[in-house]
PDB file of N, CA and C in Angstrom:
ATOM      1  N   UNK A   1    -124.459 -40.693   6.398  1.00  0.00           N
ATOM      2  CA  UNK A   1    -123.856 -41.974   6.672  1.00  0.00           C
ATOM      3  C   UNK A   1    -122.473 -41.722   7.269  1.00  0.00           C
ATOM      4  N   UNK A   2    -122.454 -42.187   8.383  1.00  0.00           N
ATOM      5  CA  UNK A   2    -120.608 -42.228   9.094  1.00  0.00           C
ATOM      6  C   UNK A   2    -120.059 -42.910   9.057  1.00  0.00           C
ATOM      7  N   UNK A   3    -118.386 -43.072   8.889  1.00  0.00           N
ATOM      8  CA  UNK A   3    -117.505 -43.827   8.296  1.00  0.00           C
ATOM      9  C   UNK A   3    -117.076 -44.638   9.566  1.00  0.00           C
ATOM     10  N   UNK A   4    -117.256 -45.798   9.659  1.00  0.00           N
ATOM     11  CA  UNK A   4    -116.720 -46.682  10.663  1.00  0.00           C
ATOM     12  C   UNK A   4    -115.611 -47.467  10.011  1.00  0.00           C
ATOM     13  N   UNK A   5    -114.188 -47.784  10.975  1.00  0.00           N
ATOM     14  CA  UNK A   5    -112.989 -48.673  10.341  1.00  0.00           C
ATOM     15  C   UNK A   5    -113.633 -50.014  11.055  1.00  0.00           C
ATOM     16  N   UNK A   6    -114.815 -50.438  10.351  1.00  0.00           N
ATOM     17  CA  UNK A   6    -114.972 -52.144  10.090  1.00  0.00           C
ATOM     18  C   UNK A   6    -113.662 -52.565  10.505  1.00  0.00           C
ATOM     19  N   UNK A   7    -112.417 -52.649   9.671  1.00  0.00           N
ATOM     20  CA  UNK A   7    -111.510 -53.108   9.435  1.00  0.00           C
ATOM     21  C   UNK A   7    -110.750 -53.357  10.506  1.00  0.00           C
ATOM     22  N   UNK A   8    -110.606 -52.205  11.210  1.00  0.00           N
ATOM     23  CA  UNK A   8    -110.038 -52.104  12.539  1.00  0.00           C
ATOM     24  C   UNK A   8    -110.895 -52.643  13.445  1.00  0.00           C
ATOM     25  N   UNK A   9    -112.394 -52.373  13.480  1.00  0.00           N
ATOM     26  CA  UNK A   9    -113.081 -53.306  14.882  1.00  0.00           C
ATOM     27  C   UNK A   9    -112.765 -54.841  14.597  1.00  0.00           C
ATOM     28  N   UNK A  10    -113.243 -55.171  13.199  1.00  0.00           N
ATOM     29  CA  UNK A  10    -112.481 -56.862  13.084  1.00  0.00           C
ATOM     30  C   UNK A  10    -111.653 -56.985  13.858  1.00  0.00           C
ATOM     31  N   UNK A  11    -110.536 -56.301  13.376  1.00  0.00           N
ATOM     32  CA  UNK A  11    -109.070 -57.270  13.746  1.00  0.00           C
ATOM     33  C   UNK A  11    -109.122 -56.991  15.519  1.00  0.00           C
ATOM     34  N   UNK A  12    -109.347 -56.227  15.796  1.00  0.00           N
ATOM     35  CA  UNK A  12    -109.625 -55.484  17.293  1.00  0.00           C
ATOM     36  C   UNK A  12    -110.259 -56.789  17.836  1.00  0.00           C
ATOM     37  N   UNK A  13    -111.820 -58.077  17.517  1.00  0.00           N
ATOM     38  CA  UNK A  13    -112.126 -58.828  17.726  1.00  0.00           C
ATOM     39  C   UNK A  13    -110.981 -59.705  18.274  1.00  0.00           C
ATOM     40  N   UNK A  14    -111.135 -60.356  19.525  1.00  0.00           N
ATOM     41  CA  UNK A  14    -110.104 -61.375  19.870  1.00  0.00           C
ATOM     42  C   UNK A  14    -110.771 -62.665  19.073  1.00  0.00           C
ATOM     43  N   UNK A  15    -109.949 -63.606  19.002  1.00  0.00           N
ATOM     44  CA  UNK A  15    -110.207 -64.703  18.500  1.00  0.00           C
ATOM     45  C   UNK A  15    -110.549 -65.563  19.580  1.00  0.00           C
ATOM     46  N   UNK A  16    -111.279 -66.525  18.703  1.00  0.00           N
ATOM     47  CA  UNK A  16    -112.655 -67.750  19.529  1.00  0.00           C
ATOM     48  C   UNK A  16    -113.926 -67.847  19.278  1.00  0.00           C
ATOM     49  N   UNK A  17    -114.101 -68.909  19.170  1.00  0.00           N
ATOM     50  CA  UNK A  17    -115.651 -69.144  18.143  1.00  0.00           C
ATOM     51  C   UNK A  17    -116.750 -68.692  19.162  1.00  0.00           C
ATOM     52  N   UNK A  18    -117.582 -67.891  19.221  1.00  0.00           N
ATOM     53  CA  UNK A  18    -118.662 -67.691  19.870  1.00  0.00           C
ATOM     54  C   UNK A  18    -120.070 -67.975  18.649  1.00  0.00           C
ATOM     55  N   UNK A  19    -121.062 -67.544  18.786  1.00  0.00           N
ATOM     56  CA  UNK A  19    -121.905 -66.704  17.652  1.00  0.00           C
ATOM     57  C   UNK A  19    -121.832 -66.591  17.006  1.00  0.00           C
ATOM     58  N   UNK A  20    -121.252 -65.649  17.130  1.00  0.00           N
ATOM     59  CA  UNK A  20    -120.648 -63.871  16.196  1.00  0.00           C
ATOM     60  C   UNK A  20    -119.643 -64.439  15.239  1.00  0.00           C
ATOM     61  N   UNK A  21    -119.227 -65.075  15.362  1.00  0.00           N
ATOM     62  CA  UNK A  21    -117.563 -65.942  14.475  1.00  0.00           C
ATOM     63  C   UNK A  21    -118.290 -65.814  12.972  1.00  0.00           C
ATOM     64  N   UNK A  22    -119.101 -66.677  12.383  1.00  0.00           N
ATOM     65  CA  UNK A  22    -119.646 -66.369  11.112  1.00  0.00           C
ATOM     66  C   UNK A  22    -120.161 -65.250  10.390  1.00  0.00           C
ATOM     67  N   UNK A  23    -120.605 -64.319  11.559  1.00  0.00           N
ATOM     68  CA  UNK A  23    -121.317 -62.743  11.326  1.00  0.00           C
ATOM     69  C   UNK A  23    -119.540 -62.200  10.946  1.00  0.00           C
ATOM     70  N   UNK A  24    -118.349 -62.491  11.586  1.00  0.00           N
ATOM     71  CA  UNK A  24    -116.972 -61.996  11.486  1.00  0.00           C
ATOM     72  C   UNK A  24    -116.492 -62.243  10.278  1.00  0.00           C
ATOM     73  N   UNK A  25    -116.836 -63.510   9.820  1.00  0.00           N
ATOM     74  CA  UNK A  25    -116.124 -63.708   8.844  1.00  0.00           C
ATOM     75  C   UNK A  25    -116.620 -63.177   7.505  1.00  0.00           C
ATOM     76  N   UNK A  26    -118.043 -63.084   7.563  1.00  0.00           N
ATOM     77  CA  UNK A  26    -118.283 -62.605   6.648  1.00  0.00           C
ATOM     78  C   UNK A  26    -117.835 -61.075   6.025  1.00  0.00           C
ATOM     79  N   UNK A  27    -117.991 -60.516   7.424  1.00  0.00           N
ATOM     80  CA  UNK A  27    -117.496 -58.878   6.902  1.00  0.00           C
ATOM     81  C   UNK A  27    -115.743 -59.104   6.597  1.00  0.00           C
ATOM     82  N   UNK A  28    -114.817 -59.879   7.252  1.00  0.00           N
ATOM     83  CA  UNK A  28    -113.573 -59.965   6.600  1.00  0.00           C
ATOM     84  C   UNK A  28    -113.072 -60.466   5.609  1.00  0.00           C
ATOM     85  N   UNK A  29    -114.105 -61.317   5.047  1.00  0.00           N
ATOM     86  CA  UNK A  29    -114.430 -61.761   3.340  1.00  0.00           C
ATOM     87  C   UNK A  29    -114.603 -60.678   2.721  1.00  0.00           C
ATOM     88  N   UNK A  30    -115.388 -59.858   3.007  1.00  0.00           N
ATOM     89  CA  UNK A  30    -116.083 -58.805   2.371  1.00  0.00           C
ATOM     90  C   UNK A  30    -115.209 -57.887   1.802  1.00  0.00           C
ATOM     91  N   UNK A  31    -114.311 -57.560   3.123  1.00  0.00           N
ATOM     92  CA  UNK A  31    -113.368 -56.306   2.724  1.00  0.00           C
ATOM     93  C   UNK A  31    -112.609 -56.755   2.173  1.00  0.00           C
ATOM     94  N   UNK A  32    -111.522 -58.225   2.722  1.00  0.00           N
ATOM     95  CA  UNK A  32    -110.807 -58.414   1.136  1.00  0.00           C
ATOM     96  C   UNK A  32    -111.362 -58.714  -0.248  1.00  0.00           C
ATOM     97  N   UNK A  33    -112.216 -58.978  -0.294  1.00  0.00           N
ATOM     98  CA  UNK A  33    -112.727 -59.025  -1.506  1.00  0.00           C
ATOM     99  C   UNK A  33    -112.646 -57.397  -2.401  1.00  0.00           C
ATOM    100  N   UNK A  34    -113.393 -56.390  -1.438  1.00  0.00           N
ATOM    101  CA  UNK A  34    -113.407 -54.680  -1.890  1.00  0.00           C
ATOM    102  C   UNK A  34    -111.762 -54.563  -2.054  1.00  0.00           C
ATOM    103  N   UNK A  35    -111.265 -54.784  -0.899  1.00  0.00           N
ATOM    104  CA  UNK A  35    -109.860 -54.538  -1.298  1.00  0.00           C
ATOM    105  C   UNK A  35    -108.649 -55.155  -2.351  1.00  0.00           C
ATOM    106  N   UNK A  36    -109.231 -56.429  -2.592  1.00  0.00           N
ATOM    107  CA  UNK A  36    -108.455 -57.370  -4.022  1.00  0.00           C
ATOM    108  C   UNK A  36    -109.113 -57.113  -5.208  1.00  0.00           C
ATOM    109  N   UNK A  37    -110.232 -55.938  -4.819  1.00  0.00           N
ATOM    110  CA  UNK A  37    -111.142 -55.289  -6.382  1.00  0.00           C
ATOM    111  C   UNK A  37    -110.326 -53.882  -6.706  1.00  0.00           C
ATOM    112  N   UNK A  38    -109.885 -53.484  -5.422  1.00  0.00           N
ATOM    113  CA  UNK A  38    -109.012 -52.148  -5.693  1.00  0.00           C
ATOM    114  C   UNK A  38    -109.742 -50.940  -5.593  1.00  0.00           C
ATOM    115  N   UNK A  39    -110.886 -51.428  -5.319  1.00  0.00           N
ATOM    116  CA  UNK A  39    -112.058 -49.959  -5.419  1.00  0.00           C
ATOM    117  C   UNK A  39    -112.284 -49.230  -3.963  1.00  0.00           C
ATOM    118  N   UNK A  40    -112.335 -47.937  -4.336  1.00  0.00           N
ATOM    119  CA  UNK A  40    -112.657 -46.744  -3.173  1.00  0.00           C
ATOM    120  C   UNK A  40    -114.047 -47.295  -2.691  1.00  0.00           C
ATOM    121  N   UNK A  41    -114.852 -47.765  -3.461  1.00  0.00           N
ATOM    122  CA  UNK A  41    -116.149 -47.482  -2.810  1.00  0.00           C
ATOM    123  C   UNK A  41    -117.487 -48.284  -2.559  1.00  0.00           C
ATOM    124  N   UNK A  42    -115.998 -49.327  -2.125  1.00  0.00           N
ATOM    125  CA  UNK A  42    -116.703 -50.891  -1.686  1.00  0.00           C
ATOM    126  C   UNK A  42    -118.087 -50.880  -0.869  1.00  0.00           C
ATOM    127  N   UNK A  43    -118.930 -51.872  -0.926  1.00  0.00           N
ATOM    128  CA  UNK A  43    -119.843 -52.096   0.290  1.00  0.00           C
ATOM    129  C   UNK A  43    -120.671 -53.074   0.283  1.00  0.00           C
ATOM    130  N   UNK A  44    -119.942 -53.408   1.613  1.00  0.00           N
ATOM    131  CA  UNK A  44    -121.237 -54.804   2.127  1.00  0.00           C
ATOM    132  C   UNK A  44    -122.288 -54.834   2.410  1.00  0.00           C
ATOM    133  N   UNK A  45    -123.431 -55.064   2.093  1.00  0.00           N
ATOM    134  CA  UNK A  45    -124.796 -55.562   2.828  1.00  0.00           C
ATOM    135  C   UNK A  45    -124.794 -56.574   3.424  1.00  0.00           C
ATOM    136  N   UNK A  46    -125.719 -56.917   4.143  1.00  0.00           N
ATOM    137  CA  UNK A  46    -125.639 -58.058   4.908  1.00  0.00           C
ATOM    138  C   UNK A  46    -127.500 -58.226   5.608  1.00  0.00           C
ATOM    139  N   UNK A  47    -127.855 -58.882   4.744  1.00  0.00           N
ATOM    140  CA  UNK A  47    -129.251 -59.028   5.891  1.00  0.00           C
ATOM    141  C   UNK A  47    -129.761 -60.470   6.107  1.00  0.00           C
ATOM    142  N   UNK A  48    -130.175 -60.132   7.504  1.00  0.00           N
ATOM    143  CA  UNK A  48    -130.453 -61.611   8.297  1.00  0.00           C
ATOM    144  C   UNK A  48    -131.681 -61.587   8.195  1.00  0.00           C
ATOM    145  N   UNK A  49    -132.242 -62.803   7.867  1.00  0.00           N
ATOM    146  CA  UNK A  49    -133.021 -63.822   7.753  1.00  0.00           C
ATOM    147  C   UNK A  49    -133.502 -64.106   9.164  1.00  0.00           C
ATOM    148  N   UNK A  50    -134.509 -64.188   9.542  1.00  0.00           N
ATOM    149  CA  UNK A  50    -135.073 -64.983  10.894  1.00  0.00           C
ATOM    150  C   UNK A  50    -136.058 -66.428  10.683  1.00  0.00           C
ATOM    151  N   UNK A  51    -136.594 -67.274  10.742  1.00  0.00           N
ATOM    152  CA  UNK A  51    -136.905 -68.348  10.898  1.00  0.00           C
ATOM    153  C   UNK A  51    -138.516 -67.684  10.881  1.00  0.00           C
ATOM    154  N   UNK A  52    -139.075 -68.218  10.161  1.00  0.00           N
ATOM    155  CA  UNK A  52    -140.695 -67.805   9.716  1.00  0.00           C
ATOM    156  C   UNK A  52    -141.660 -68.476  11.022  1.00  0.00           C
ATOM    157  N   UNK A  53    -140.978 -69.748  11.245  1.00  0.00           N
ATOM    158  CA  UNK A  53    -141.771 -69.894  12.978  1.00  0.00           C
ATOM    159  C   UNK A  53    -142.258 -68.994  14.062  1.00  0.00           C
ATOM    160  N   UNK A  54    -142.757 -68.703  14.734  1.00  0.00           N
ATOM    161  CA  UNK A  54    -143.206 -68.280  15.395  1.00  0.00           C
ATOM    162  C   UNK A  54    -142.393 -68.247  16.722  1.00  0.00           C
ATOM    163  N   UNK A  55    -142.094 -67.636  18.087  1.00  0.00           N
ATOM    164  CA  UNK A  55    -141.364 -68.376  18.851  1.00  0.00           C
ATOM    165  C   UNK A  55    -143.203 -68.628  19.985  1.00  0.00           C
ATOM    166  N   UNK A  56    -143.482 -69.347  20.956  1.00  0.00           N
ATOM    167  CA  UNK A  56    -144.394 -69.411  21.979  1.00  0.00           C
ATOM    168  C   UNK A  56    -144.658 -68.095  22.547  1.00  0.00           C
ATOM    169  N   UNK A  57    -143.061 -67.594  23.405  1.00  0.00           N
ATOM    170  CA  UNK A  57    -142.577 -67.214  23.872  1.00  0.00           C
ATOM    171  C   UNK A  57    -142.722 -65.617  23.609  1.00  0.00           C
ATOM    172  N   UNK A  58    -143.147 -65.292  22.650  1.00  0.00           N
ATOM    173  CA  UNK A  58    -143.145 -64.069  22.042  1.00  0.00           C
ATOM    174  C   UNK A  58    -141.990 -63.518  21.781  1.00  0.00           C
ATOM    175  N   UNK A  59    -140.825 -64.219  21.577  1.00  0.00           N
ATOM    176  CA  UNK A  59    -139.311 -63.745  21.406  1.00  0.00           C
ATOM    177  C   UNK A  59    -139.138 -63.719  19.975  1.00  0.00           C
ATOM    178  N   UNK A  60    -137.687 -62.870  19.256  1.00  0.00           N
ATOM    179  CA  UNK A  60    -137.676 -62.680  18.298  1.00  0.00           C
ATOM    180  C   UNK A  60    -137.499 -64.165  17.641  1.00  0.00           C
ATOM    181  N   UNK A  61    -137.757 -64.861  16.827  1.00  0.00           N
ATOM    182  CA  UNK A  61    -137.670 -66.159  16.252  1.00  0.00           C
ATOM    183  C   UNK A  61    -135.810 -66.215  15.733  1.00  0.00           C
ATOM    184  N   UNK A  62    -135.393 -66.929  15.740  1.00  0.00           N
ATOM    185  CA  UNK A  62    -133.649 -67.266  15.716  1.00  0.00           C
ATOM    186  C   UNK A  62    -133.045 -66.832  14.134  1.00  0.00           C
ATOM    187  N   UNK A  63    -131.973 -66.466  14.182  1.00  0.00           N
ATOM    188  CA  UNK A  63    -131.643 -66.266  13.029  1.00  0.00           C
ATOM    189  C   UNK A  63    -131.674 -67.568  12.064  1.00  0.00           C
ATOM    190  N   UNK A  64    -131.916 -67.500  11.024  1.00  0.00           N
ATOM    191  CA  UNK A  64    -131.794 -68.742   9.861  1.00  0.00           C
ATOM    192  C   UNK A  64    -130.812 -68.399   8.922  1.00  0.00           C
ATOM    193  N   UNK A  65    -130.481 -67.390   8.255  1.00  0.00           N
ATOM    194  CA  UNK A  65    -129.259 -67.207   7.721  1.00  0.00           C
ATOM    195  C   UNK A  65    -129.063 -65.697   7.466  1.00  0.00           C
ATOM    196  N   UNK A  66    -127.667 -65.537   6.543  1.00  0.00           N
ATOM    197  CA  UNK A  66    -127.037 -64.466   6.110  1.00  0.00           C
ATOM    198  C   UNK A  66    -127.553 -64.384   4.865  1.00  0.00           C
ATOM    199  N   UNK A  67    -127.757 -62.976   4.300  1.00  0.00           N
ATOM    200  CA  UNK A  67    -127.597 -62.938   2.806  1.00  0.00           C
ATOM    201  C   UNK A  67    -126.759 -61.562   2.542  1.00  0.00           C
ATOM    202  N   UNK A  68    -125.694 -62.068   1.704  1.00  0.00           N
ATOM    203  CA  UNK A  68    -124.930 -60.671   1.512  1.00  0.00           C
ATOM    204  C   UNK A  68    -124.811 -60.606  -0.060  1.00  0.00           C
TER     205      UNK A  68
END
């Protein structure tokens, strides 16, 4: 497993709601949370949910939610 600074690509993110804005916030919840716990050896999961529909189209069906 390789150590990525999450922390730093966040803040690196410019600001403005696209998409991605809720996928953002969640991981910067995340880390302050690890970091207001004080612990070395925090970690987020995060898995997406897709929509049990089908698409016509044969495309991946849309995200439906987060679960972390």
């Amino acid at each position: 497993m390789s150590n990525v600074n999450i922390l730093r690509a966040v803040e690196n993110i410019r600001s403005g709601t696209t998409v991605y804005t809720p996928l953002v916030e969640i991981i910067v919840n995340g880390i302050q949370a690890i970091e207001d716990k004080q612990t070395s050896d925090g970690r987020i999961d995060i898995i997406v949910e897709r929509s049990s529909q089908e698409e016509l189209d044969k495309k991946v069906p849309p995200v439906a939610s987060f679960l972390i």
